[in-house]
N, C-alpha and C. Protein backbone atom coordinates (compact mmCIF):
# COMPACT_ATOMS: atom_id res chain seq x y z
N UNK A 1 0.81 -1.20 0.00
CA UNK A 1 0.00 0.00 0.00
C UNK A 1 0.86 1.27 0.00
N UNK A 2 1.89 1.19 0.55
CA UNK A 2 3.17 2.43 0.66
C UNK A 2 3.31 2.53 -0.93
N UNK A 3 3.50 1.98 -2.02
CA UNK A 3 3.91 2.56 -3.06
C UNK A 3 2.95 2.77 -4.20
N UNK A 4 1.59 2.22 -3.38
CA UNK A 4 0.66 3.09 -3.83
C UNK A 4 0.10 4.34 -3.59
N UNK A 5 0.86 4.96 -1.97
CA UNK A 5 0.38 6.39 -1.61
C UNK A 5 1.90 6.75 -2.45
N UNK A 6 2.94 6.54 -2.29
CA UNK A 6 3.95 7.03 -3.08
C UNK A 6 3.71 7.59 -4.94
N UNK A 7 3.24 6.57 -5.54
CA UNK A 7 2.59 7.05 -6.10
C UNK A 7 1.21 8.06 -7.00
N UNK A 8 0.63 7.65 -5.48
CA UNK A 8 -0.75 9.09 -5.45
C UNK A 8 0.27 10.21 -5.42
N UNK A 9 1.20 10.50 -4.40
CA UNK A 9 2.01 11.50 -4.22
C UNK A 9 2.77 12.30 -5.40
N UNK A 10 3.18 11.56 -6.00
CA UNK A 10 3.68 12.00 -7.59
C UNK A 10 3.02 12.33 -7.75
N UNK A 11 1.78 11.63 -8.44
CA UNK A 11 0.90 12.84 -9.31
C UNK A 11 0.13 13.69 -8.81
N UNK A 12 -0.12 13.52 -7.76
CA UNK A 12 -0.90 14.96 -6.98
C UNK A 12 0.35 15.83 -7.20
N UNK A 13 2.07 15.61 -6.83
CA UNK A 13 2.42 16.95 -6.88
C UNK A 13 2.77 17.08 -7.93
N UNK A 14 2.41 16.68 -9.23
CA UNK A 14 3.02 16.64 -10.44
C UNK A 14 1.42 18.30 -10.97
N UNK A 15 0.51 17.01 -10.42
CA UNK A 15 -0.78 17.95 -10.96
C UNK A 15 -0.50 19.34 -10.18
N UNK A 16 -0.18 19.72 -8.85
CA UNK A 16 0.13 20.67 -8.50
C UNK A 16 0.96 21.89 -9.02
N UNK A 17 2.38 21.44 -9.68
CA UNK A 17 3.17 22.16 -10.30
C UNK A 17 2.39 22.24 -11.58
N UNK A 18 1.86 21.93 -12.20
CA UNK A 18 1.10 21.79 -13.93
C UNK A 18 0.69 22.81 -13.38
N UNK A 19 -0.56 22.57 -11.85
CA UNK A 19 -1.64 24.17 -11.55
C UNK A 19 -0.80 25.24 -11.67
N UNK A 20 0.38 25.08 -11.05
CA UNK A 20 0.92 26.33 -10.99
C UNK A 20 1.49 27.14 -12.26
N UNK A 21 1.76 26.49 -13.19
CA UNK A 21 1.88 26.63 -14.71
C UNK A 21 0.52 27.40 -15.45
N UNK A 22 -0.08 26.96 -15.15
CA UNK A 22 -2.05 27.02 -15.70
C UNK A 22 -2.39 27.92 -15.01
N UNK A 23 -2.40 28.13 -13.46
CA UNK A 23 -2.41 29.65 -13.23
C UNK A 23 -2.24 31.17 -13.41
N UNK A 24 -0.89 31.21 -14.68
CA UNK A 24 -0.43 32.28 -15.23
C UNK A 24 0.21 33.11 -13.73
N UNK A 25 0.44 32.82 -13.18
CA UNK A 25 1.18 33.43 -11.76
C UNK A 25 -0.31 33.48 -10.64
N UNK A 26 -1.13 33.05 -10.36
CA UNK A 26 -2.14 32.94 -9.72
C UNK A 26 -2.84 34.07 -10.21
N UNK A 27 -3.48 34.39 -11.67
CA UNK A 27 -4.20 35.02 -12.11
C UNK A 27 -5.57 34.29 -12.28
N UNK A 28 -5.18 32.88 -12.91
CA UNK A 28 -6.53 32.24 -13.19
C UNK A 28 -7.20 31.67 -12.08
N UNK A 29 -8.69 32.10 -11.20
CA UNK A 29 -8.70 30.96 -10.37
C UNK A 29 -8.78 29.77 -10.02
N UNK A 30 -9.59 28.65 -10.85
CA UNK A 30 -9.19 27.25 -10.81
C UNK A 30 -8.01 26.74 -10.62
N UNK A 31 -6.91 26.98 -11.86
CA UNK A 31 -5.73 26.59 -10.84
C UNK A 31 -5.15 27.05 -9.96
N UNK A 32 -5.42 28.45 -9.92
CA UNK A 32 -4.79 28.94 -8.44
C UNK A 32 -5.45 28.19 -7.32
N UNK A 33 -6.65 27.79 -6.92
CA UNK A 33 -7.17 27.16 -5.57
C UNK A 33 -6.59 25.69 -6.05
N UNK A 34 -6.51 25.28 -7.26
CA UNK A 34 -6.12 23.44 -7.25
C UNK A 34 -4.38 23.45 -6.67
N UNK A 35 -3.62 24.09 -6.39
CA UNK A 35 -2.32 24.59 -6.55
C UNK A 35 -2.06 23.71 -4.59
N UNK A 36 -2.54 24.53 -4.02
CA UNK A 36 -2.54 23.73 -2.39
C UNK A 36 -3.30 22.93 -2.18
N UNK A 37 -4.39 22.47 -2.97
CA UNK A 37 -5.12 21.22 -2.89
C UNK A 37 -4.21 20.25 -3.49
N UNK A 38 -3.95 20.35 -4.61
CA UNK A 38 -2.71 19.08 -4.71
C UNK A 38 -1.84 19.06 -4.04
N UNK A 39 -1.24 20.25 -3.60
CA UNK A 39 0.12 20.08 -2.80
C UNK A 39 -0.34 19.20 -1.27
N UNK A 40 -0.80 19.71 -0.83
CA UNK A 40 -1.36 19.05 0.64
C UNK A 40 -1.83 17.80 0.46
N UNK A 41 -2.69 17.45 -0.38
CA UNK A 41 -3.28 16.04 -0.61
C UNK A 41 -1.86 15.17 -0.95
N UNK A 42 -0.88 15.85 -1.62
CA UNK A 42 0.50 14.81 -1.72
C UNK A 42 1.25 14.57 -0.48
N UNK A 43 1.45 15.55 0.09
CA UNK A 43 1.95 16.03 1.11
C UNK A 43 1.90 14.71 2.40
N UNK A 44 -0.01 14.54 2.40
CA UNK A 44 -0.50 13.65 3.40
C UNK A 44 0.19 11.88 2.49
N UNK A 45 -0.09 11.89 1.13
CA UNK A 45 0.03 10.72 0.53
C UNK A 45 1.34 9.92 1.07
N UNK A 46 2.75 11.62 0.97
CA UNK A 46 3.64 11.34 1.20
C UNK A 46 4.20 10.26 2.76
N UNK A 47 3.37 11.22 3.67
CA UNK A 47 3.98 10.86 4.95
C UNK A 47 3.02 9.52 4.93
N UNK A 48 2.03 8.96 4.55
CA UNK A 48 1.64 7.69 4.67
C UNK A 48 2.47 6.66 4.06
N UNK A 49 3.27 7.36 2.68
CA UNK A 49 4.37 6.53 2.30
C UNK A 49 5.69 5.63 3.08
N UNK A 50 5.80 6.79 3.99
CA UNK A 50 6.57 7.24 4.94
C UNK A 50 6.78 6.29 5.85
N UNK A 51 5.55 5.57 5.95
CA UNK A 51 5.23 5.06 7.25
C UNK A 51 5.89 3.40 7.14
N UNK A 52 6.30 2.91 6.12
CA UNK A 52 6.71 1.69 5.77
C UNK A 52 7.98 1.80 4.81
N UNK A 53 8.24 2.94 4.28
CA UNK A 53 9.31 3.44 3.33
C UNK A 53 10.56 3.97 3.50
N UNK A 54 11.68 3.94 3.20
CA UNK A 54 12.93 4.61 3.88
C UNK A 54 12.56 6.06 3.44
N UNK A 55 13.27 6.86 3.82
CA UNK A 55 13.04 8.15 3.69
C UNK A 55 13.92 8.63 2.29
N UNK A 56 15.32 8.17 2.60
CA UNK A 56 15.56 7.86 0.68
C UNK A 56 15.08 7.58 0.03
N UNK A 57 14.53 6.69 0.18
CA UNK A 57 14.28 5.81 -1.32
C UNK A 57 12.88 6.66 -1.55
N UNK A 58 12.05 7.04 -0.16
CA UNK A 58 10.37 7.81 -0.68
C UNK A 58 11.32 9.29 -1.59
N UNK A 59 11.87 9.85 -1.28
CA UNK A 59 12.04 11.13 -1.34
C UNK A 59 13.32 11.66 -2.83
N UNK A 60 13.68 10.09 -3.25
CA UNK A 60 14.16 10.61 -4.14
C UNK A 60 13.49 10.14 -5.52
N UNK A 61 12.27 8.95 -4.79
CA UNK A 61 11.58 8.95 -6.21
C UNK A 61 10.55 9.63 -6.33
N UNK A 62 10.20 10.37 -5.52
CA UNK A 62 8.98 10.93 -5.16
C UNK A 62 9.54 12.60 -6.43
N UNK A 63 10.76 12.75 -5.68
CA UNK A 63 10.97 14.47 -6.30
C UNK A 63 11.54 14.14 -8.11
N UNK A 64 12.23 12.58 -8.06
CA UNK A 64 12.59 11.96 -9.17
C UNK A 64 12.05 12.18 -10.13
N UNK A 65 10.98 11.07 -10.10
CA UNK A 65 10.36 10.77 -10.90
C UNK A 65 8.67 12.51 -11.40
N UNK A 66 8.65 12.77 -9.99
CA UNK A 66 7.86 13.83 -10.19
C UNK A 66 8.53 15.25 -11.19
N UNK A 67 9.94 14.93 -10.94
CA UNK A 67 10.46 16.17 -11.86
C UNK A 67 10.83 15.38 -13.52
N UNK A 68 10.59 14.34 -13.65
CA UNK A 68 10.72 13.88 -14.87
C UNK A 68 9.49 13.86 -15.67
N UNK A 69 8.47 13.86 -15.04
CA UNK A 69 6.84 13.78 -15.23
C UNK A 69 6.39 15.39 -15.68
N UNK A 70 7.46 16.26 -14.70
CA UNK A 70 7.49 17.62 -15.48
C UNK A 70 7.58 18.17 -16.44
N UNK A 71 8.80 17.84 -16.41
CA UNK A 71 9.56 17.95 -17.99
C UNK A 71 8.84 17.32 -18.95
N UNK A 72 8.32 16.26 -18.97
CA UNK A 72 7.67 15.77 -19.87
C UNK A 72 6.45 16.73 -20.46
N UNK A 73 5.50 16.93 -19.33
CA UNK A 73 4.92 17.35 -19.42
C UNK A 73 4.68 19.19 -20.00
N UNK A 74 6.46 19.50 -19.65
CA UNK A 74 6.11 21.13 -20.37
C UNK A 74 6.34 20.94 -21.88
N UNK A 75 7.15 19.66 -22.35
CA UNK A 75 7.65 19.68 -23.54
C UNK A 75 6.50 19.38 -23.86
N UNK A 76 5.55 18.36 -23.64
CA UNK A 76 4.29 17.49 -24.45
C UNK A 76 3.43 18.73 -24.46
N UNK A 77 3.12 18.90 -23.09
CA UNK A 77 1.76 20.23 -23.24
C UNK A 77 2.04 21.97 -23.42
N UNK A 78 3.46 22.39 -22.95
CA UNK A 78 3.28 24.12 -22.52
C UNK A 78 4.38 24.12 -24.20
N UNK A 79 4.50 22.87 -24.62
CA UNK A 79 5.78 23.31 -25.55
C UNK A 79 7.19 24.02 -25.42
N UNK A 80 7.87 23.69 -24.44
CA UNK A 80 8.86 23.96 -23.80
C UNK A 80 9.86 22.84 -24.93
N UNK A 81 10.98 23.32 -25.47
CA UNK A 81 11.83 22.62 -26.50
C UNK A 81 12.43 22.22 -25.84
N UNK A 82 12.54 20.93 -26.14
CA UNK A 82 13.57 19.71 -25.80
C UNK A 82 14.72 19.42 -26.21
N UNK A 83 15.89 19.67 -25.23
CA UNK A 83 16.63 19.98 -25.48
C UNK A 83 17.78 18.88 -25.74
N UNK A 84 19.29 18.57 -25.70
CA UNK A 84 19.82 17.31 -25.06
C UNK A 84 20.19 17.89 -23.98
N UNK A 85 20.60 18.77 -23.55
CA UNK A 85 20.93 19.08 -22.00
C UNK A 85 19.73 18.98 -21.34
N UNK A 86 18.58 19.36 -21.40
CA UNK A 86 17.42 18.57 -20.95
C UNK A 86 17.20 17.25 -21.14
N UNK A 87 17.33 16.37 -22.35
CA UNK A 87 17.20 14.94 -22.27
C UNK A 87 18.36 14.19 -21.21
N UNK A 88 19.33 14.96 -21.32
CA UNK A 88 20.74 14.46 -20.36
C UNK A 88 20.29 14.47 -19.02
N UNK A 89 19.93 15.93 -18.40
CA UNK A 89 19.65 16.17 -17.24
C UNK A 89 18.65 15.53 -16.86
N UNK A 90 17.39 15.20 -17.46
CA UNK A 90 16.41 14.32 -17.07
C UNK A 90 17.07 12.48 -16.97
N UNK A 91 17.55 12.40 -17.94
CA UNK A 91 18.18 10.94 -17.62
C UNK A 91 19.25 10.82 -16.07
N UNK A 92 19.65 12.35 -15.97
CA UNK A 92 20.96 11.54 -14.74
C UNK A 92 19.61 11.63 -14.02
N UNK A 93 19.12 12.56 -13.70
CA UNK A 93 17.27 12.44 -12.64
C UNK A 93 17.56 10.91 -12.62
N UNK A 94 17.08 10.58 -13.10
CA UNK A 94 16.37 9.21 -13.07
C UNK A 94 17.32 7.69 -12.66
N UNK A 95 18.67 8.02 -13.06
CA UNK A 95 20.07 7.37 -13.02
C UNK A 95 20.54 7.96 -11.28
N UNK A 96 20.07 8.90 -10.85
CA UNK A 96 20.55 8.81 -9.31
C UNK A 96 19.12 8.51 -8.19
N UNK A 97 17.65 8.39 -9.01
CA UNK A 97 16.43 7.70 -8.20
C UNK A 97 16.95 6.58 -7.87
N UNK A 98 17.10 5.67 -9.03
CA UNK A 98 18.03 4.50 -9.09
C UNK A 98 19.00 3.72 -8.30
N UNK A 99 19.51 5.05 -8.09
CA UNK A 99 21.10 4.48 -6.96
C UNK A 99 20.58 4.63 -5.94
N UNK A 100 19.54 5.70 -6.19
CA UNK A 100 19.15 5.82 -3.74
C UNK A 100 17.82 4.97 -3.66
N UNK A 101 17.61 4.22 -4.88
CA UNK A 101 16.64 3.27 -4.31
C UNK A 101 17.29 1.85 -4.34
N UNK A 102 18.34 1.55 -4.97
CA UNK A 102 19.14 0.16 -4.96
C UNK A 102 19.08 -0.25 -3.20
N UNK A 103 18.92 -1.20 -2.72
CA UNK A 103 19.41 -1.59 -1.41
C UNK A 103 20.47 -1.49 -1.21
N UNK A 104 20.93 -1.09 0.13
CA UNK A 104 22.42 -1.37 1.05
C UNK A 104 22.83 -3.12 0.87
N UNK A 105 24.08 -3.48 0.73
CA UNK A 105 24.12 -4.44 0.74
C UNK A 105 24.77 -4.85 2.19
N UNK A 106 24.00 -5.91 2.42
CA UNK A 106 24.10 -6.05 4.40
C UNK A 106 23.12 -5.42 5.08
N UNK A 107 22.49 -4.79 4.39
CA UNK A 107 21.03 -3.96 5.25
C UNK A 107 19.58 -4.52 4.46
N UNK A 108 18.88 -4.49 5.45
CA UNK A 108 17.31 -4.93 4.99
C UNK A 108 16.49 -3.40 5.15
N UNK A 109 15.50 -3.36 4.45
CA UNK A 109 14.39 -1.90 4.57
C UNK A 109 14.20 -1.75 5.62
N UNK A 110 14.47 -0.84 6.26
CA UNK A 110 13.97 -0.26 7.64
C UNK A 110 12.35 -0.10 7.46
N UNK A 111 12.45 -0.46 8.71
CA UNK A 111 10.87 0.52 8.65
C UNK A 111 10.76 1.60 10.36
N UNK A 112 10.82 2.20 9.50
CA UNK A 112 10.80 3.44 10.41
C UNK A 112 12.10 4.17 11.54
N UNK A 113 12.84 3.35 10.76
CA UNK A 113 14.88 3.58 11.46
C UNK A 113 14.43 3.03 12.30
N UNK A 114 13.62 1.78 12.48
CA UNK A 114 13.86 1.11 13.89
C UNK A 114 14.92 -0.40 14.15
N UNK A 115 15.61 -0.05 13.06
CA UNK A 115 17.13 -1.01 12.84
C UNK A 115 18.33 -0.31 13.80
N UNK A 116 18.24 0.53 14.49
CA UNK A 116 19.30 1.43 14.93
C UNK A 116 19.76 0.06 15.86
């Protein structure tokens, strides 16, 4: 169930940053009020993630994968040009989620640093 609130969490804050895009600087109101409704609704998703998840591994796929979902998303929808220093920079993204989600070798998943 943790990497299913992990995942609500992405896209609530994915949809959040889009609001904030779609807002025009909080001119429009729909996305201006959807802007802390996604953020908070991730927010809560997050720390339920939390609750069974290392704090690495939630927090670097969480901002990971949510900033790759970005990018995607300004190139697909706001038309933001794609660049290779953008295709580069989005790939190491994703090439260091990777490494801080690989396991320790000699360590099992904590749950909740109660391995101390």
């Amino acid at each position: 169930m943790s990497w299913i609130y992990l995942g609500a969490a992405i896209l609530l804050e994915v949809a959040g940053i889009t609001s904030m895009k779609l807002s025009r600087g909080f001119s429009e109101p729909l996305p201006s009020i959807a802007v802390p409704v996604f953020y908070v609704f991730s927010a809560l998703a997050v720390i339920l993630a939390l609750k069974k998840l290392d704090l690495s591994t939630t927090y670097a796929i969480w901002s990971g994968v949510g900033t790759a979902l970005a990018a995607m998303i300004g190139v697909a929808y706001f038309r933001e040009p794609l660049t290779m220093l953008k295709i580069v920079s989005v790939a190491l993204v994703i090439i260091g989620v990777i490494g801080l989600s690989l396991p320790t070798p000699g360590r099992e998943q904590s749950s909740m640093g109660q391995d101390h």
